[in-house]
C-alpha atoms as a PDB file:
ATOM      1  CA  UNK A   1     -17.308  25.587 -33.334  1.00  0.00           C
ATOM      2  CA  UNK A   2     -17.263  22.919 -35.883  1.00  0.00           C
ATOM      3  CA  UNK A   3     -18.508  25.578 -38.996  1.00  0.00           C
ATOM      4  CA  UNK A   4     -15.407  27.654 -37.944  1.00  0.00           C
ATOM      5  CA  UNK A   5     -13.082  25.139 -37.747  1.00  0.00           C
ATOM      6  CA  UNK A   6     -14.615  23.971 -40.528  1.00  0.00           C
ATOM      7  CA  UNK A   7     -13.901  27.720 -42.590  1.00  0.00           C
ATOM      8  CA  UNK A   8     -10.132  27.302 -40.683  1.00  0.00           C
ATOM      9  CA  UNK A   9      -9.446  24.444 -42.712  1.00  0.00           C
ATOM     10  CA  UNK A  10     -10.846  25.263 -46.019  1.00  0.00           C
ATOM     11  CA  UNK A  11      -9.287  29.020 -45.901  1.00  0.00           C
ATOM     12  CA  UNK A  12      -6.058  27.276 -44.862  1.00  0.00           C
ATOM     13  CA  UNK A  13      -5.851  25.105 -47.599  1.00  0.00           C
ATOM     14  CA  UNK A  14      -7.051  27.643 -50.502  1.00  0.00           C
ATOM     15  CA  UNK A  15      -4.007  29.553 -49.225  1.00  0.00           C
ATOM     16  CA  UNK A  16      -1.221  26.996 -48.379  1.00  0.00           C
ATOM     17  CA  UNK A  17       0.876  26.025 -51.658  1.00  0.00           C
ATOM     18  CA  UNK A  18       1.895  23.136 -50.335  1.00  0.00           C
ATOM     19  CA  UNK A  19       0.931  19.876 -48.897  1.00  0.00           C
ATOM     20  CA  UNK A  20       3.447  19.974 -46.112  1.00  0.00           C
ATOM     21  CA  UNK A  21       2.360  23.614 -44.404  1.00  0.00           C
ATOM     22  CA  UNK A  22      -1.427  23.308 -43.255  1.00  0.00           C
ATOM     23  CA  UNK A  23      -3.634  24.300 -40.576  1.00  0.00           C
ATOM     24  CA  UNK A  24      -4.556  20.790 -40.362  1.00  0.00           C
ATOM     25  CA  UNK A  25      -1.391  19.223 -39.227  1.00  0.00           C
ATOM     26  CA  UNK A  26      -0.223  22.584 -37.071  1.00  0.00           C
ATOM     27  CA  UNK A  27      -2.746  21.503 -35.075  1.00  0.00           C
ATOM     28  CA  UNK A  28      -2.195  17.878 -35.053  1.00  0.00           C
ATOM     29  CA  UNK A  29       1.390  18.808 -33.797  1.00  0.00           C
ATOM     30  CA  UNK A  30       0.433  21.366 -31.190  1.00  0.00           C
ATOM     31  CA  UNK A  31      -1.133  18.905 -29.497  1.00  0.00           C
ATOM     32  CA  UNK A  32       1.344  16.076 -29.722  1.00  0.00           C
ATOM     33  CA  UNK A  33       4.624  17.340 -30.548  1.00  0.00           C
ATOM     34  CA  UNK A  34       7.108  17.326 -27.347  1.00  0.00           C
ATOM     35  CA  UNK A  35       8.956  20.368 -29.149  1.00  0.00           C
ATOM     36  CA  UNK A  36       7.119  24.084 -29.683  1.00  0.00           C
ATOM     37  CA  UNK A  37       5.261  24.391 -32.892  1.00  0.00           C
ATOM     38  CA  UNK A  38       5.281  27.771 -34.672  1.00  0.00           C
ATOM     39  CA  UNK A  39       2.093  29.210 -36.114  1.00  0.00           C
ATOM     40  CA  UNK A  40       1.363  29.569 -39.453  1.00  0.00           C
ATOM     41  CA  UNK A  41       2.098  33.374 -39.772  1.00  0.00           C
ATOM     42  CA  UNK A  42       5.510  32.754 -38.815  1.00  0.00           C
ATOM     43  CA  UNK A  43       6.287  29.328 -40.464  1.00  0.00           C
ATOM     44  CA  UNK A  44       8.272  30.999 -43.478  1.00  0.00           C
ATOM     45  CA  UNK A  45       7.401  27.409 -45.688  1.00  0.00           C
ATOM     46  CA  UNK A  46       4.060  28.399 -45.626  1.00  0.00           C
ATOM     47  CA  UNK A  47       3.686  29.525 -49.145  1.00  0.00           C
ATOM     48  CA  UNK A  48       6.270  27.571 -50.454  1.00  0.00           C
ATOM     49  CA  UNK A  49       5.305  24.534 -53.396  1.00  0.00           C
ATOM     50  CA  UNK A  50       6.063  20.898 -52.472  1.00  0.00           C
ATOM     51  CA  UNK A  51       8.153  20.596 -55.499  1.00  0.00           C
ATOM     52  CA  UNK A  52      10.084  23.842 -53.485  1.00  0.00           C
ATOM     53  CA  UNK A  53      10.068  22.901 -49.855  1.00  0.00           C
ATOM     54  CA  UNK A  54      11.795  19.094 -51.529  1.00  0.00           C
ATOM     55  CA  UNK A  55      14.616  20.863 -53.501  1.00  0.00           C
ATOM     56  CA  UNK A  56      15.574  21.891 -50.041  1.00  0.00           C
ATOM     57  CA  UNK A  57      16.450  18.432 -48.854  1.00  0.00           C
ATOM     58  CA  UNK A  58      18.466  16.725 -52.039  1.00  0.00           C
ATOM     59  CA  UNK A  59      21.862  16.471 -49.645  1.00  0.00           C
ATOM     60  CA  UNK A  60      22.830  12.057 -50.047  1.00  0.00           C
ATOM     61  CA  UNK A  61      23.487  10.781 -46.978  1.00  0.00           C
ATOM     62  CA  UNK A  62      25.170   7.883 -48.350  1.00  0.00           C
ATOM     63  CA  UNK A  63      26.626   6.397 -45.012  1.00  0.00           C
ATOM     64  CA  UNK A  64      23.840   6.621 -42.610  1.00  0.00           C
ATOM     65  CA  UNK A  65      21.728   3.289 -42.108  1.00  0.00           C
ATOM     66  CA  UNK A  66      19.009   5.627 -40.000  1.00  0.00           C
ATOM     67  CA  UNK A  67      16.079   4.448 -42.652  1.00  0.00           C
ATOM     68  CA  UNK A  68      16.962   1.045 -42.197  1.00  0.00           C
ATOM     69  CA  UNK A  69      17.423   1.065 -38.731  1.00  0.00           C
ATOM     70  CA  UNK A  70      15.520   3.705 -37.278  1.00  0.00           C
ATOM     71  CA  UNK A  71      15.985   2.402 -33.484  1.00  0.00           C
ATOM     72  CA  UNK A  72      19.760   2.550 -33.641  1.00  0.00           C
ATOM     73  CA  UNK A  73      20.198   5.030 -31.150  1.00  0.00           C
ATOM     74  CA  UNK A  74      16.461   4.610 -29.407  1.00  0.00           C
ATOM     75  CA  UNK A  75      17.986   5.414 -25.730  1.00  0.00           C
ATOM     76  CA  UNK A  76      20.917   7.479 -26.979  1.00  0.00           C
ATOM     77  CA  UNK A  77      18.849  10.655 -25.699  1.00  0.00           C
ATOM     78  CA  UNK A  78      18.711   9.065 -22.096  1.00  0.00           C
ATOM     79  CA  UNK A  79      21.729   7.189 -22.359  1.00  0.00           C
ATOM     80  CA  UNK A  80      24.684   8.629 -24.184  1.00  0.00           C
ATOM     81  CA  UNK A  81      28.071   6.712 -24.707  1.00  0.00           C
ATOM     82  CA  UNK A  82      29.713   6.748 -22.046  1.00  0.00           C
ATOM     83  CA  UNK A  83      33.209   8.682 -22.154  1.00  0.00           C
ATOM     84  CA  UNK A  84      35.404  11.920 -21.306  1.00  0.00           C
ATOM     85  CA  UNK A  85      33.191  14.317 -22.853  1.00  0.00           C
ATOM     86  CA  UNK A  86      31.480  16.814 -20.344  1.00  0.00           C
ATOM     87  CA  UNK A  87      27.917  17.171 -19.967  1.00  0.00           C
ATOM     88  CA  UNK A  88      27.417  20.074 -21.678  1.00  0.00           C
ATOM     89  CA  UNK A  89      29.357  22.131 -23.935  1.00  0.00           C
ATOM     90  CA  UNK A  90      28.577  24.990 -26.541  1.00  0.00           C
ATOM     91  CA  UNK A  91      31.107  26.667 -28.563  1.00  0.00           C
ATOM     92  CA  UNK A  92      29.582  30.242 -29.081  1.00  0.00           C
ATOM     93  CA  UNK A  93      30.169  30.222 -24.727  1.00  0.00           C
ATOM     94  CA  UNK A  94      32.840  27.938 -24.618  1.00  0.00           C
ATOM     95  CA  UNK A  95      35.488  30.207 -22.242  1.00  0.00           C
ATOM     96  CA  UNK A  96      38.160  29.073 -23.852  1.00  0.00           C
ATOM     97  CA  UNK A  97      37.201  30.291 -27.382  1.00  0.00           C
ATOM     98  CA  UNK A  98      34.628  33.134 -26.303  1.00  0.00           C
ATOM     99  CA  UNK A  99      36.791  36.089 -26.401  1.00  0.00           C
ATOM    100  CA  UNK A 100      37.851  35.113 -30.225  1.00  0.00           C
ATOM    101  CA  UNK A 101      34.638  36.491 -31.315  1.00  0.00           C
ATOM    102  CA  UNK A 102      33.787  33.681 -33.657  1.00  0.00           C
ATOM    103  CA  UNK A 103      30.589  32.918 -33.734  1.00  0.00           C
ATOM    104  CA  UNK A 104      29.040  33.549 -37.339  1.00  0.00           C
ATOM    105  CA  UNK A 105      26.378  35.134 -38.457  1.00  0.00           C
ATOM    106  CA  UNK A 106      22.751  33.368 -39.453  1.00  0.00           C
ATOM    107  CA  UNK A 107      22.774  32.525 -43.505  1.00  0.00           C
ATOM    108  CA  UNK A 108      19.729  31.589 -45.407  1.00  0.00           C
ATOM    109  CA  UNK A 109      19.891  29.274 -48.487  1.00  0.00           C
ATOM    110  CA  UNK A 110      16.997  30.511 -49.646  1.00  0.00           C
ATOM    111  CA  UNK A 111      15.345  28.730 -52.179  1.00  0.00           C
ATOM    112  CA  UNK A 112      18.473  26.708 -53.469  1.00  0.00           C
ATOM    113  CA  UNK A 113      19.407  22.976 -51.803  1.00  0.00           C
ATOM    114  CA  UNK A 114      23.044  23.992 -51.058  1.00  0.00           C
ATOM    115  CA  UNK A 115      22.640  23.535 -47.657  1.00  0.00           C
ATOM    116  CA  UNK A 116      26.163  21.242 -48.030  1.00  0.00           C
ATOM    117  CA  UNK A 117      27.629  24.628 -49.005  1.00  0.00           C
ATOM    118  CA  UNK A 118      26.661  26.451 -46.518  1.00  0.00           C
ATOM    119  CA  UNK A 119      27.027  24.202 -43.840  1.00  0.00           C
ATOM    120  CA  UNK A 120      30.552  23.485 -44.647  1.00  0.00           C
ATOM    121  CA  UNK A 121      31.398  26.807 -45.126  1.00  0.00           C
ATOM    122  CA  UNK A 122      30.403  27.984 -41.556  1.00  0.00           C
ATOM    123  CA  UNK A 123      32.126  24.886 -40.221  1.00  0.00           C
ATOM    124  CA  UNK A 124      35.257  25.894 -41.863  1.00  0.00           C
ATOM    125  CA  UNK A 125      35.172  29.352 -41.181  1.00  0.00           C
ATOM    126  CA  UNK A 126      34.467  28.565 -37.260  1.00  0.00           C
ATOM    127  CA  UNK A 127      37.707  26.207 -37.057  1.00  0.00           C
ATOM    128  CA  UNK A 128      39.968  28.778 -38.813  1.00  0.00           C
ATOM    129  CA  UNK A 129      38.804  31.353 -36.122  1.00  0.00           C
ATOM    130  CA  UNK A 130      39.496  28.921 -33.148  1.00  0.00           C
ATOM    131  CA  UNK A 131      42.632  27.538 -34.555  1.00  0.00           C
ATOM    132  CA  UNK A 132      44.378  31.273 -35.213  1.00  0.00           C
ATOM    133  CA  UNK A 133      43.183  32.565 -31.786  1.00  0.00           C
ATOM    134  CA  UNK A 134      40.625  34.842 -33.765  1.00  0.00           C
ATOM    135  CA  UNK A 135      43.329  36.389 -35.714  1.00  0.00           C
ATOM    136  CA  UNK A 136      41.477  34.710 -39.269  1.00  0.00           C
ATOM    137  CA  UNK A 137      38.152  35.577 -38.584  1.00  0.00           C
ATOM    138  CA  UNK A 138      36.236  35.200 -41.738  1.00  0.00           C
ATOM    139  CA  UNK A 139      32.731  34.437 -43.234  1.00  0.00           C
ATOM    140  CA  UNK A 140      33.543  31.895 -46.291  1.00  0.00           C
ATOM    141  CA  UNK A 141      32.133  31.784 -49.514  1.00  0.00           C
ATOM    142  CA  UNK A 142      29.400  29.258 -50.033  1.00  0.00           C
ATOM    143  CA  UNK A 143      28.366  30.484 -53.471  1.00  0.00           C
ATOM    144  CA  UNK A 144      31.989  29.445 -54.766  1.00  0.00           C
ATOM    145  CA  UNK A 145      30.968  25.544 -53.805  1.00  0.00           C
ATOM    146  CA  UNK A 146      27.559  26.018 -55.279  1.00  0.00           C
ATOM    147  CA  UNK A 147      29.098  27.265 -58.182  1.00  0.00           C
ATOM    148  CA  UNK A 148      32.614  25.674 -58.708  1.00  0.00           C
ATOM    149  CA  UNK A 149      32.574  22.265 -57.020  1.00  0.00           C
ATOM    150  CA  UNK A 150      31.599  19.933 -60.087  1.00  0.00           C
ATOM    151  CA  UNK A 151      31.963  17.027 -57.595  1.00  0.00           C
ATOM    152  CA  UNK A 152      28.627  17.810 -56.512  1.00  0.00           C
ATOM    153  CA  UNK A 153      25.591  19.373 -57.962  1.00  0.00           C
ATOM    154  CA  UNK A 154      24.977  23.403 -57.107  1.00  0.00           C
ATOM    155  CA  UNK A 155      21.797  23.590 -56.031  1.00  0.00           C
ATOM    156  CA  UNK A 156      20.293  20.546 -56.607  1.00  0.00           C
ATOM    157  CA  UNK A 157      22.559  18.824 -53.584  1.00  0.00           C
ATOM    158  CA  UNK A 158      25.694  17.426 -52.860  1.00  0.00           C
ATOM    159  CA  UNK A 159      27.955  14.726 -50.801  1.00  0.00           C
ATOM    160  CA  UNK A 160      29.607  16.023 -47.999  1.00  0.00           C
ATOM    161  CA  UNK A 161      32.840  14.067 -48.391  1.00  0.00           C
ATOM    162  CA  UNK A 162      33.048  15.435 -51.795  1.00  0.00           C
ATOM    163  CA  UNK A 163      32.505  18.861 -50.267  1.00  0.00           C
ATOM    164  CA  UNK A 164      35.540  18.260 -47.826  1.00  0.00           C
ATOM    165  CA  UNK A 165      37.632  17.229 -50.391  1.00  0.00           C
ATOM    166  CA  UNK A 166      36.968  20.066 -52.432  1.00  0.00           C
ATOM    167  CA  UNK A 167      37.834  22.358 -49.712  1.00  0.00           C
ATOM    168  CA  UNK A 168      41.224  21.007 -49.484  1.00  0.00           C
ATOM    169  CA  UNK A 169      41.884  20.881 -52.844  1.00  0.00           C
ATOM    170  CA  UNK A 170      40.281  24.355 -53.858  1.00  0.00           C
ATOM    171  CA  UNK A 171      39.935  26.352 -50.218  1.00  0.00           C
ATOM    172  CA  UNK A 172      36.945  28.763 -50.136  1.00  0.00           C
ATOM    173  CA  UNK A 173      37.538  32.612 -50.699  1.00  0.00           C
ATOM    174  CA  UNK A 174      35.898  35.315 -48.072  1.00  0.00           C
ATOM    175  CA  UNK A 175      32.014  35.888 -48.747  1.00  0.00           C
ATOM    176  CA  UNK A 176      32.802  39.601 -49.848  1.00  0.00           C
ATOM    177  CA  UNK A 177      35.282  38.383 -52.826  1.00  0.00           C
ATOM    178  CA  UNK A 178      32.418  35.423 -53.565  1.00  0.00           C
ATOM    179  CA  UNK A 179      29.164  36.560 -52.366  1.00  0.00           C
ATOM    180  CA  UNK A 180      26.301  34.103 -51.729  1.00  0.00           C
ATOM    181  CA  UNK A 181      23.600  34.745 -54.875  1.00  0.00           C
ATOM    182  CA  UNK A 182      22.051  31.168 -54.944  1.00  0.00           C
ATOM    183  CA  UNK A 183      19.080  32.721 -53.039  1.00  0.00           C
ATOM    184  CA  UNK A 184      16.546  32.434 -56.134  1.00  0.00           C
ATOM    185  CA  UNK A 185      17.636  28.528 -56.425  1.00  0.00           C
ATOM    186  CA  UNK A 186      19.825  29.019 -59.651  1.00  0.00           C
ATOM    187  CA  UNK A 187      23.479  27.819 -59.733  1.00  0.00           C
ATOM    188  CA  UNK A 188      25.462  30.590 -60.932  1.00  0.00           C
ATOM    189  CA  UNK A 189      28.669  30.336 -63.449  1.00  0.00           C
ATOM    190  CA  UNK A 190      31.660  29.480 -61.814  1.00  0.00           C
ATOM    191  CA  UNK A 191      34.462  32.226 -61.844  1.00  0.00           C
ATOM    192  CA  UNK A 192      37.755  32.255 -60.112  1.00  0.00           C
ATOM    193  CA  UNK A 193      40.686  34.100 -59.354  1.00  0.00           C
ATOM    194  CA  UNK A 194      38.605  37.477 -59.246  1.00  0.00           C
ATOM    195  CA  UNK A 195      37.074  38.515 -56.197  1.00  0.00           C
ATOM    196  CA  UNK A 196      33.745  41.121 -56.333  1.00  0.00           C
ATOM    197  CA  UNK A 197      35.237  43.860 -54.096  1.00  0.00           C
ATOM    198  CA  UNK A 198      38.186  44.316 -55.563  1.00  0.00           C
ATOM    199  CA  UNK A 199      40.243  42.849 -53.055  1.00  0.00           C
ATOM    200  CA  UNK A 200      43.315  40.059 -53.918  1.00  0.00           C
ATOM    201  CA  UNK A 201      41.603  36.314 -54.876  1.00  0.00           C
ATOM    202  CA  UNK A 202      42.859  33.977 -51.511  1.00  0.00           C
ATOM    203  CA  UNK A 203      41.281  31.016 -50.437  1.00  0.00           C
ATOM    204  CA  UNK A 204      40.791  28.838 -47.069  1.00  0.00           C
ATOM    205  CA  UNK A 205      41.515  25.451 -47.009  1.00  0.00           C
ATOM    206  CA  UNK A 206      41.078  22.415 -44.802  1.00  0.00           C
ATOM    207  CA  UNK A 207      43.054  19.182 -44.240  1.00  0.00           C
ATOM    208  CA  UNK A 208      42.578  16.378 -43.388  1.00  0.00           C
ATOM    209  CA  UNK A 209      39.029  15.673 -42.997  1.00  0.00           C
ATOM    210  CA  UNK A 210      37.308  12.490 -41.406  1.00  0.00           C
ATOM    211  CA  UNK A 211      34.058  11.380 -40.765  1.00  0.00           C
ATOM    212  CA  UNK A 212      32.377  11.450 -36.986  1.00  0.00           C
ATOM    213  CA  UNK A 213      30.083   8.387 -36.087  1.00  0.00           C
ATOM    214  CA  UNK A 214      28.756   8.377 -33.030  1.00  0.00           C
ATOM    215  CA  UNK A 215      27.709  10.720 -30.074  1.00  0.00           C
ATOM    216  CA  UNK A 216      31.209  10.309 -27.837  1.00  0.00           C
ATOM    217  CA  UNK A 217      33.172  10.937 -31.357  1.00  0.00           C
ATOM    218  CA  UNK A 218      31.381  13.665 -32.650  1.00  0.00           C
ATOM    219  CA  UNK A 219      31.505  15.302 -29.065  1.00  0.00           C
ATOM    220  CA  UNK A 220      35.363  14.756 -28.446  1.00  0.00           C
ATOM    221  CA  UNK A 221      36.113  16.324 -32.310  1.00  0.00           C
ATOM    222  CA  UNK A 222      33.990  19.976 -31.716  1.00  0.00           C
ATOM    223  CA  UNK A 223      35.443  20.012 -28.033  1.00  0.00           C
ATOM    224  CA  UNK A 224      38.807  19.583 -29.457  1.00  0.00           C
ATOM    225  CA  UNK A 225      38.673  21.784 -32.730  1.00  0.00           C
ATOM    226  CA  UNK A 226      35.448  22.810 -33.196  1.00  0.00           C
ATOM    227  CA  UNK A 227      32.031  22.853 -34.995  1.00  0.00           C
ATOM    228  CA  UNK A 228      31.602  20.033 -37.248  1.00  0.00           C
ATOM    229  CA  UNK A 229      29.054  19.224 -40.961  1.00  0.00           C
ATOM    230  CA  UNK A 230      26.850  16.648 -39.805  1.00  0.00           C
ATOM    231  CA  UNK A 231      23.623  15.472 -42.429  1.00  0.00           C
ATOM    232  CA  UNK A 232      20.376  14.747 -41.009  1.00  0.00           C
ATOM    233  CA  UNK A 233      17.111  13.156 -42.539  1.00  0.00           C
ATOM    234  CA  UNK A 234      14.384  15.943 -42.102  1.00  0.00           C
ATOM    235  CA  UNK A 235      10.704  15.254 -41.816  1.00  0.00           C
ATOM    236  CA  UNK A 236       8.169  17.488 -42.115  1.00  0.00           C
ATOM    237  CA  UNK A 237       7.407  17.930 -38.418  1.00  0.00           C
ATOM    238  CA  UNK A 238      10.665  19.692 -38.628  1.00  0.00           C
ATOM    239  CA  UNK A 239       9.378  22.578 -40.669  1.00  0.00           C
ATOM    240  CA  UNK A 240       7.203  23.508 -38.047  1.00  0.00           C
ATOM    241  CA  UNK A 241       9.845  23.982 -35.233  1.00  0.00           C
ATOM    242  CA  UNK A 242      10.504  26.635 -33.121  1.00  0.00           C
ATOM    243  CA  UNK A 243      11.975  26.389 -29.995  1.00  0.00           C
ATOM    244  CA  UNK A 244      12.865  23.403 -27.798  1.00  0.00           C
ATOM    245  CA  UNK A 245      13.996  19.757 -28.452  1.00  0.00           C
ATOM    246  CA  UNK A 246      13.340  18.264 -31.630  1.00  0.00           C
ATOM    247  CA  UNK A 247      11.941  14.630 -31.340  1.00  0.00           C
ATOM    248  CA  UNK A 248      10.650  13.319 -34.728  1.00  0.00           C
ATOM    249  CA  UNK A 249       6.814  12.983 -34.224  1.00  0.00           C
ATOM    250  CA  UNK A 250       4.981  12.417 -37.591  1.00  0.00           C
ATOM    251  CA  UNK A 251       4.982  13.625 -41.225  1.00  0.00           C
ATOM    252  CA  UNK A 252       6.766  12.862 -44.398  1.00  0.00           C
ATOM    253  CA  UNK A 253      10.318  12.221 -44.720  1.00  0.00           C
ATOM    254  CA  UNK A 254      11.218  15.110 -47.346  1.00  0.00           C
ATOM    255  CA  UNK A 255      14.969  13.994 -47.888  1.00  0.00           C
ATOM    256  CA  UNK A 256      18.468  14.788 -46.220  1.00  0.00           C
ATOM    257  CA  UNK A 257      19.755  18.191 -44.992  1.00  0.00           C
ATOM    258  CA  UNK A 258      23.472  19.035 -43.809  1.00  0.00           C
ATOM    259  CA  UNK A 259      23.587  21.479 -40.688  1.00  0.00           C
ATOM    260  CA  UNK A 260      26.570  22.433 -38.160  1.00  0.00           C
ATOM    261  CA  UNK A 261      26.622  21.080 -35.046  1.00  0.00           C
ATOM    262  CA  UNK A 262      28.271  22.975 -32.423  1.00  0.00           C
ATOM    263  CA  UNK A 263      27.674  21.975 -29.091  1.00  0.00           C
ATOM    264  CA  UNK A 264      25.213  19.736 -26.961  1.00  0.00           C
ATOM    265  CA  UNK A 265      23.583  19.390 -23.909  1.00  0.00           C
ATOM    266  CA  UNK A 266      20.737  17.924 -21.241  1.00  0.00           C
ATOM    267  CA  UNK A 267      17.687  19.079 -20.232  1.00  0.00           C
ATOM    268  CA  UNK A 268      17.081  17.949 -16.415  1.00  0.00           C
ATOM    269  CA  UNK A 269      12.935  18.534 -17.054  1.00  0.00           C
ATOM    270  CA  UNK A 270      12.939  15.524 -20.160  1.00  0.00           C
ATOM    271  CA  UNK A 271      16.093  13.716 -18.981  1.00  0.00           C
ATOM    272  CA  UNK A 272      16.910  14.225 -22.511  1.00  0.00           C
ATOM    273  CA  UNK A 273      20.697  14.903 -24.269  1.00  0.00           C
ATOM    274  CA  UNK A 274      20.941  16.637 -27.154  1.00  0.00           C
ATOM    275  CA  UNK A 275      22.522  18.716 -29.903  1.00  0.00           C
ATOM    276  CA  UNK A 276      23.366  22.106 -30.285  1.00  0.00           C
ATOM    277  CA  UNK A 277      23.211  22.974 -34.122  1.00  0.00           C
ATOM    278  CA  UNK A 278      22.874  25.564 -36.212  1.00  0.00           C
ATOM    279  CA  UNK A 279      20.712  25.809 -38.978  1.00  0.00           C
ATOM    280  CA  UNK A 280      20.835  27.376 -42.405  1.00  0.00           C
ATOM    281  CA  UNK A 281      17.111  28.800 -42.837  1.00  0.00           C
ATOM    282  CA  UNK A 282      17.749  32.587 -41.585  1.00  0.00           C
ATOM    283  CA  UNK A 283      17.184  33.908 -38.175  1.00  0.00           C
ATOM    284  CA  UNK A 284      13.266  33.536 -38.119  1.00  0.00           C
ATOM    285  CA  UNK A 285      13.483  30.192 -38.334  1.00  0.00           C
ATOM    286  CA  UNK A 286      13.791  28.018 -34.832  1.00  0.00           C
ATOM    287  CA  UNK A 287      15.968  29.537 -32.093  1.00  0.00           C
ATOM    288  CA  UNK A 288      17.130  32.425 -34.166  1.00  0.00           C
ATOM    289  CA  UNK A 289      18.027  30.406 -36.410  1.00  0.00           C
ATOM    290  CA  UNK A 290      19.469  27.760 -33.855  1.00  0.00           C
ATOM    291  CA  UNK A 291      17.832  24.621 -33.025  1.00  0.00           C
ATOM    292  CA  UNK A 292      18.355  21.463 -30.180  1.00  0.00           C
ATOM    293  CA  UNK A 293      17.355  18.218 -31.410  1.00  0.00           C
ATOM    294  CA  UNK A 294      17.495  14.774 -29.560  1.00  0.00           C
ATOM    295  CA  UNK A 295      20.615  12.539 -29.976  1.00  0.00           C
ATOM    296  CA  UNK A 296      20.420   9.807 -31.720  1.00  0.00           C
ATOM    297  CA  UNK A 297      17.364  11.754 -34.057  1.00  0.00           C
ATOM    298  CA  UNK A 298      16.752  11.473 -38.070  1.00  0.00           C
ATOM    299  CA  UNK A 299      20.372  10.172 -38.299  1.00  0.00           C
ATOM    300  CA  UNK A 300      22.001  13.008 -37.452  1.00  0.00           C
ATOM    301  CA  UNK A 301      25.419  11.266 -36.028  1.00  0.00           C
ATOM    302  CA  UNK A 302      25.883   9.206 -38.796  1.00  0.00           C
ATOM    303  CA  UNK A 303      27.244  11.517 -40.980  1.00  0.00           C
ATOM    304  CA  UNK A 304      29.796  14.000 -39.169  1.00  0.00           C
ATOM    305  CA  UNK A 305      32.695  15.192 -40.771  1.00  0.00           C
ATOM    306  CA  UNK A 306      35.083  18.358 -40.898  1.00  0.00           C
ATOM    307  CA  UNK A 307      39.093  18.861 -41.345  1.00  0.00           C
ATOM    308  CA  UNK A 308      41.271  21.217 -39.845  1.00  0.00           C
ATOM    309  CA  UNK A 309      42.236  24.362 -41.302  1.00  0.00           C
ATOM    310  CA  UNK A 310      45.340  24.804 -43.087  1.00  0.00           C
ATOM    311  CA  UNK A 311      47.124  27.080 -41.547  1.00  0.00           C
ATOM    312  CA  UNK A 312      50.727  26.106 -43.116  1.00  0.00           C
ATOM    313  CA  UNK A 313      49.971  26.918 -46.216  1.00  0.00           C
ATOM    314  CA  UNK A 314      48.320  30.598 -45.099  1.00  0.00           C
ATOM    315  CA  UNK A 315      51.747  31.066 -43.340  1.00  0.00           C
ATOM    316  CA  UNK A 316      53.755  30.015 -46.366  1.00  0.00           C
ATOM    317  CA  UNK A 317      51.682  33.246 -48.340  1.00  0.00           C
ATOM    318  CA  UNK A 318      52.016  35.615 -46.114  1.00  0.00           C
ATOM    319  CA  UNK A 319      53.757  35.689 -42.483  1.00  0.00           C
ATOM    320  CA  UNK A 320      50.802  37.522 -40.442  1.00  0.00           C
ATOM    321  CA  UNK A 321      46.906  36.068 -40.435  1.00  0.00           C
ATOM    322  CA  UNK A 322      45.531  38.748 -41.991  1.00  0.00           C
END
């Protein structure tokens, strides 16, 4: 047993590219972890360099204190602020937003860090389509962030208040006039006022954003209007999840990430609350692309924020949502 585990390990590392990804630490995890570990074969990071699997994680988190003061929230999961918000909510079911249709697809970033793009794209896109009764329905244009905002840096990461207030200022087009190339991890030119298919340049934009600290905050603001940005500091225990509740267990920390958060909940088995969120890493990553992690975990409500969509100035073009 020891010779094969043994030939395991050494075949593992010849073909791992990275220091992150091994057979050594899968196994560490599937013992310990409290969350389900994905194997190898389906761990898409596998082959990836370090230098690639860090230019994923270059997002500042410039408000949270989580490094400093990692315990901050230790008994949020059992314990959450106490308030008005209900035990359990999820927007893609939420019954009074279900028959809208807006729940959006899966995107992958690929191999560029613009998950601050993405991320605040789908947030923007979800609040438009709850806001208009599902009459503006649209998948936004990351790539125009990744490749206009010169607030923030393309792919090599971002703020996310700088993000917000470039969606105000500038709006996002639709993802068919400004399609999402940034897969290969270059930042493309920046052109506006032409749109890819043809159709007339028109852009989304938001208003009045503000930042959500806190559990009972960042639960009243998506129960009121929606999904909402939040950053997170990501480990690389977190590479290897795929289903479950994400409790940070081990491993390096690799830098911060921006995902959408869009509901939460409790599970009775753990006595543990948690997030709802959605992830930008394609659909065979996590929970199809989904993925629940503990309150109070890697900083992840220390850096909310969203703004409405601006609706008055839609209506002031044109006097249908088309």
């Amino acid at each position: 047993k020891m010779k094969i585990y043994l030939l395991i390990s050494l075949f593992s590392f010849i073909i791992s590219q990275n220091s992150y990804i091994n057979y050594d630490y899968y196994a560490y995890l599937k013992r310990t972890a409290s969350f389900n570990v994905a194997s190898l074969e389906k761990n898409k990071f596998f082959h990836y360099t370090d230098e690639q699997i860090r230019s994923l994680f270059t997002l500042d988190l410039k408000n949270s204190d989580y490094l400093t003061n990692p315990n901050k929230y230790k008994d949020l999961k059992y314990k959450p602020t106490p308030g008005n918000a209900l035990l359990e909510f999820d927007s893609r079911t939420n019954p009074d937003w279900v028959d809208y249709n807006c729940v959006p697809e899966i995107r992958d970033q690929g191999d560029c860090g613009s998950c601050w793009a993405l991320s605040g794209a789908t947030a923007l896109g979800w609040r438009f389509c709850i806001a208009s009764e599902g009459k503006i329905n649209k998948v936004l244009s990351p790539q125009y962030s990744v490749s206009c905002d010169t607030g923030n840096y393309g792919c090599n990461g971002g703020y996310l208040d700088l993000q917000w207030e470039f969606l105000e200022s500038n709006g996002l087009p639709t993802e068919q006039c400004y399609p999402y190339v940034s897969c290969n991890g270059t930042t493309t030119k920046c052109v506006e006022d032409y749109c890819e298919d043809g159709s007339e340049w028109k852009t989304y934009k938001s208003l009045k954003a503000r930042n959500y600290i806190g559990d009972l905050t960042i639960r009243d603001a998506i129960e009121a209007n929606g999904p909402i940005q939040a950053g997170m500091y990501v480990y690389s225990d977190f590479m290897y999840y795929e289903s479950g509740i994400y409790t940070h267990e081990s491993g390096d920390l690799l830098g911060g990430h921006a995902v959408v958060l869009l509901g939460w909940g409790y599970d009775e088995a753990s006595l543990m609350h948690y997030w709802i969120a959605q992830n930008s890493w394609g659909t065979e990553w996590g929970e199809n692309g989904y993925f629940r992690i503990a309150f109070g975990e890697c900083g992840i409500q220390d850096e909310g924020i969203a703004g409405l969509p601006n609706l008055d100035e839609l209506k002031k073009k044109k006097k249908s949502f088309e």
